[in-house]
N, C-alpha and C. Protein backbone atom coordinates (compact mmCIF):
# COMPACT_ATOMS: atom_id res chain seq x y z
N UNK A 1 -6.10 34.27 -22.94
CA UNK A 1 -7.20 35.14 -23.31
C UNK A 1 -7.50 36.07 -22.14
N UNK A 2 -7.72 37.57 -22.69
CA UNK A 2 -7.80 38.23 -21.58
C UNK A 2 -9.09 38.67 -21.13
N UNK A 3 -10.03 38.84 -19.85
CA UNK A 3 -11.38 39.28 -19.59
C UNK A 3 -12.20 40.57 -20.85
N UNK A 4 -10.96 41.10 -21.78
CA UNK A 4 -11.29 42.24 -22.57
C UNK A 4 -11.51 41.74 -24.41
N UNK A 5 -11.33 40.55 -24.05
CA UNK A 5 -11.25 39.88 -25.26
C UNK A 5 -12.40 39.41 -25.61
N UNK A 6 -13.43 38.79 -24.47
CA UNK A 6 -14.85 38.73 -24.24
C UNK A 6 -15.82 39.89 -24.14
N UNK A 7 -15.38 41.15 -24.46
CA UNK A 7 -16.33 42.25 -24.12
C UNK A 7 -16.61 43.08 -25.58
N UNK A 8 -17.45 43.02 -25.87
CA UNK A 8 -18.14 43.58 -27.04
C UNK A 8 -17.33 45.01 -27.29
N UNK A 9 -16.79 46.22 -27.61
CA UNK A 9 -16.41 47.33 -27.07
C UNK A 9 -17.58 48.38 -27.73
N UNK A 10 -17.96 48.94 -26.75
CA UNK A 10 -19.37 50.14 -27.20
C UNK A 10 -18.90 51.08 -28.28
N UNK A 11 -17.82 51.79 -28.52
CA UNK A 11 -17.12 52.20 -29.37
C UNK A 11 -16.04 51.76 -30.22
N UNK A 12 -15.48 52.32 -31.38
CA UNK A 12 -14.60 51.87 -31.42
C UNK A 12 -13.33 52.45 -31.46
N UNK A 13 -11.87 51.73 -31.34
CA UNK A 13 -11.17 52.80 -30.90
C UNK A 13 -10.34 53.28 -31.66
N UNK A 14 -9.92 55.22 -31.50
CA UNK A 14 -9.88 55.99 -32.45
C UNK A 14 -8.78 56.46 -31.29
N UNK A 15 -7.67 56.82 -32.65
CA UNK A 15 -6.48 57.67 -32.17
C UNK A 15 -6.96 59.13 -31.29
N UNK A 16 -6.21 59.54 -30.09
CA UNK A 16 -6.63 60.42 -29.42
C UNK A 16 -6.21 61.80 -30.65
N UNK A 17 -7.21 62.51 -30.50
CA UNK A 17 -7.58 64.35 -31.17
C UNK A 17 -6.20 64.75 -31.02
N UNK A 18 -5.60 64.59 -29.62
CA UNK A 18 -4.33 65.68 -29.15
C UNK A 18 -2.70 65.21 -29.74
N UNK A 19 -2.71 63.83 -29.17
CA UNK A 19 -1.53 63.42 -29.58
C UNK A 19 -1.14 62.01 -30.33
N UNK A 20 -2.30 61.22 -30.37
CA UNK A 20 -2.21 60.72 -32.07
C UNK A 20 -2.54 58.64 -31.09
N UNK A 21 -2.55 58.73 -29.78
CA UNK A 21 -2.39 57.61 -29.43
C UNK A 21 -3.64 56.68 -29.45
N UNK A 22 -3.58 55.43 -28.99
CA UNK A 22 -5.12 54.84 -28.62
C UNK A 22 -6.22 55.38 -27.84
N UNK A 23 -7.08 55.59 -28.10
CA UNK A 23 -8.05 56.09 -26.72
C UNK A 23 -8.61 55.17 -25.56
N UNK A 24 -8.81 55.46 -25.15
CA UNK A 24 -8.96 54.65 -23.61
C UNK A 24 -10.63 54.77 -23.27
N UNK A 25 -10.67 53.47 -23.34
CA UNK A 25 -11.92 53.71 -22.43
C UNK A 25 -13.07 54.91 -21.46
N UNK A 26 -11.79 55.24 -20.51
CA UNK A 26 -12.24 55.91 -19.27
C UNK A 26 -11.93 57.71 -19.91
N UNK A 27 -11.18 57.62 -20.45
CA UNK A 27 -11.32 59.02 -21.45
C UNK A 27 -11.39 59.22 -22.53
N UNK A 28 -12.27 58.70 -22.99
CA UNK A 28 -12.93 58.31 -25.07
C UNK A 28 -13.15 59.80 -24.98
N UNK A 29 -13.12 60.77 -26.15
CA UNK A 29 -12.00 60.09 -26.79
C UNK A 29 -10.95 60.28 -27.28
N UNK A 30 -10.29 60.64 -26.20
CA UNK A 30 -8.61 60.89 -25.70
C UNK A 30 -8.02 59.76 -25.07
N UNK A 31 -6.72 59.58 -25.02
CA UNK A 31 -6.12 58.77 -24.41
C UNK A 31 -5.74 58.28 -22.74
N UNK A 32 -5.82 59.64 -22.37
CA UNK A 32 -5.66 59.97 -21.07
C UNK A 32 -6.00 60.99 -19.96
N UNK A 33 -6.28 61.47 -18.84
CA UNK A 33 -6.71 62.43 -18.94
C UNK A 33 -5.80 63.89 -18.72
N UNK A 34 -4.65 63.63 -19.02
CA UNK A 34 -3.73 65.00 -19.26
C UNK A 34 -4.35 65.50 -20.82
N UNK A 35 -4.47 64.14 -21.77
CA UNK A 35 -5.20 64.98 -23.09
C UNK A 35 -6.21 65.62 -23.17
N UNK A 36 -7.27 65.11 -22.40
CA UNK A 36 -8.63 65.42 -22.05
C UNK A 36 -8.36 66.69 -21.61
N UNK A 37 -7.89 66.71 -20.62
CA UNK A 37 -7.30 68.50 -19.84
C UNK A 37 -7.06 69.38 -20.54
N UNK A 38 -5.86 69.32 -21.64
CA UNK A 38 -5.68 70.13 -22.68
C UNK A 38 -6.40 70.48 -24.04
N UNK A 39 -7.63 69.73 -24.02
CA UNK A 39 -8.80 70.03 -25.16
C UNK A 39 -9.48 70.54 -24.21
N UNK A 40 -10.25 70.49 -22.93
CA UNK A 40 -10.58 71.39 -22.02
C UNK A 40 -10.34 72.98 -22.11
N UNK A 41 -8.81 72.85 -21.71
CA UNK A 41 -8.08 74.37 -21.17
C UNK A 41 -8.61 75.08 -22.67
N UNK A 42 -8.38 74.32 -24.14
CA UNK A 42 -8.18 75.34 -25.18
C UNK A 42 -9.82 75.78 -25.33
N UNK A 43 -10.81 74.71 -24.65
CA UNK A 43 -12.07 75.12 -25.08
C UNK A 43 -12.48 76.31 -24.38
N UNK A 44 -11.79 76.84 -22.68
CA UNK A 44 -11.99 77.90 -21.96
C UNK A 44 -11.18 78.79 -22.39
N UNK A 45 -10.19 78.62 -22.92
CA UNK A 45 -9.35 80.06 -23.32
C UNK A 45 -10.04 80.45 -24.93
N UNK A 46 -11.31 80.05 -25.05
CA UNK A 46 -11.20 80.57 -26.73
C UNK A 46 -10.56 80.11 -27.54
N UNK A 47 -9.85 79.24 -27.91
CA UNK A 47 -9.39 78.40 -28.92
C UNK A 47 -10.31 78.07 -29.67
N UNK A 48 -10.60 77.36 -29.23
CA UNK A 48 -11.99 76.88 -30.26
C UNK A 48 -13.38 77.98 -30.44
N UNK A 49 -13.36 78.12 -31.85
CA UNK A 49 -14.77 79.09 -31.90
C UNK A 49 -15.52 78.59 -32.92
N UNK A 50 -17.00 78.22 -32.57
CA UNK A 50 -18.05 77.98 -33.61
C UNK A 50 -18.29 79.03 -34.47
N UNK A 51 -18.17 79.23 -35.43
CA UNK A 51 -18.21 80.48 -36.21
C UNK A 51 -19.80 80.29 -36.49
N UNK A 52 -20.52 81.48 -36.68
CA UNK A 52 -21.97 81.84 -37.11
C UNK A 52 -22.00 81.83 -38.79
N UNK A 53 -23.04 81.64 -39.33
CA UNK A 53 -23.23 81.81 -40.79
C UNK A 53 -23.53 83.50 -41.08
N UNK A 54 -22.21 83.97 -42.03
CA UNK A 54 -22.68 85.26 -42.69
C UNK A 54 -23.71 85.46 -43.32
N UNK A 55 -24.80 84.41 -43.84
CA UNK A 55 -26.10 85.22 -44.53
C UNK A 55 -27.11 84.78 -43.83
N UNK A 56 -26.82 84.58 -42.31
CA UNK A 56 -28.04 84.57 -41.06
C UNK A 56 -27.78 86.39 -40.54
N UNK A 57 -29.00 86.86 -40.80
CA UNK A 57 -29.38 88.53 -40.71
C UNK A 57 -30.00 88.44 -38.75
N UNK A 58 -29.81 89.26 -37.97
CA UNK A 58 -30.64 89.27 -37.23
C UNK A 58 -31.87 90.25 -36.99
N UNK A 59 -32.87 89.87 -37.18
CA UNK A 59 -34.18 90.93 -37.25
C UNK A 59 -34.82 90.82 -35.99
N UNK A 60 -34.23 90.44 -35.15
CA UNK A 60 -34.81 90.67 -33.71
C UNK A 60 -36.49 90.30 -34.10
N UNK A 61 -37.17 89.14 -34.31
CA UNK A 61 -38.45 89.04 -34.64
C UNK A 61 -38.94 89.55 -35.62
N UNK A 62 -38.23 90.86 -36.54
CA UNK A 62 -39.45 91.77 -37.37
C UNK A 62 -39.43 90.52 -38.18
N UNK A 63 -40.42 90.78 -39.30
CA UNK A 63 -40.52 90.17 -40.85
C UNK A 63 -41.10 91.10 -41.34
């Protein structure tokens, strides 16, 4: 029995986003932190974009 077999786990564990493996503890919730790095890099280069809702108008305050 191993010391990890006694430990409740706070999460649970989910294939890493990038390349499909276990996630790890110390980089939840990616596997490692080369994956972690590369969901990083794509979040600074613009990869990822929250898109806004088309029928939010902006009226700068009027009504």
């Amino acid at each position: 029995m191993s010391p990890d077999d006694k430990v409740t786990p706070l999460r649970p564990r989910r294939p890493c986003p990038e390349c499909g493996k276990p996630s790890a503890r110390e980089t939840y919730p990616f596997c490692s932190t080369r994956c972690k790095d590369i969901d990083l890099n794509r979040w600074l280069k613009g990869a990822y974009v929250i898109s806004a809702r088309d029928d939010e108008e902006d009226t700068d305050g009027e009504k």
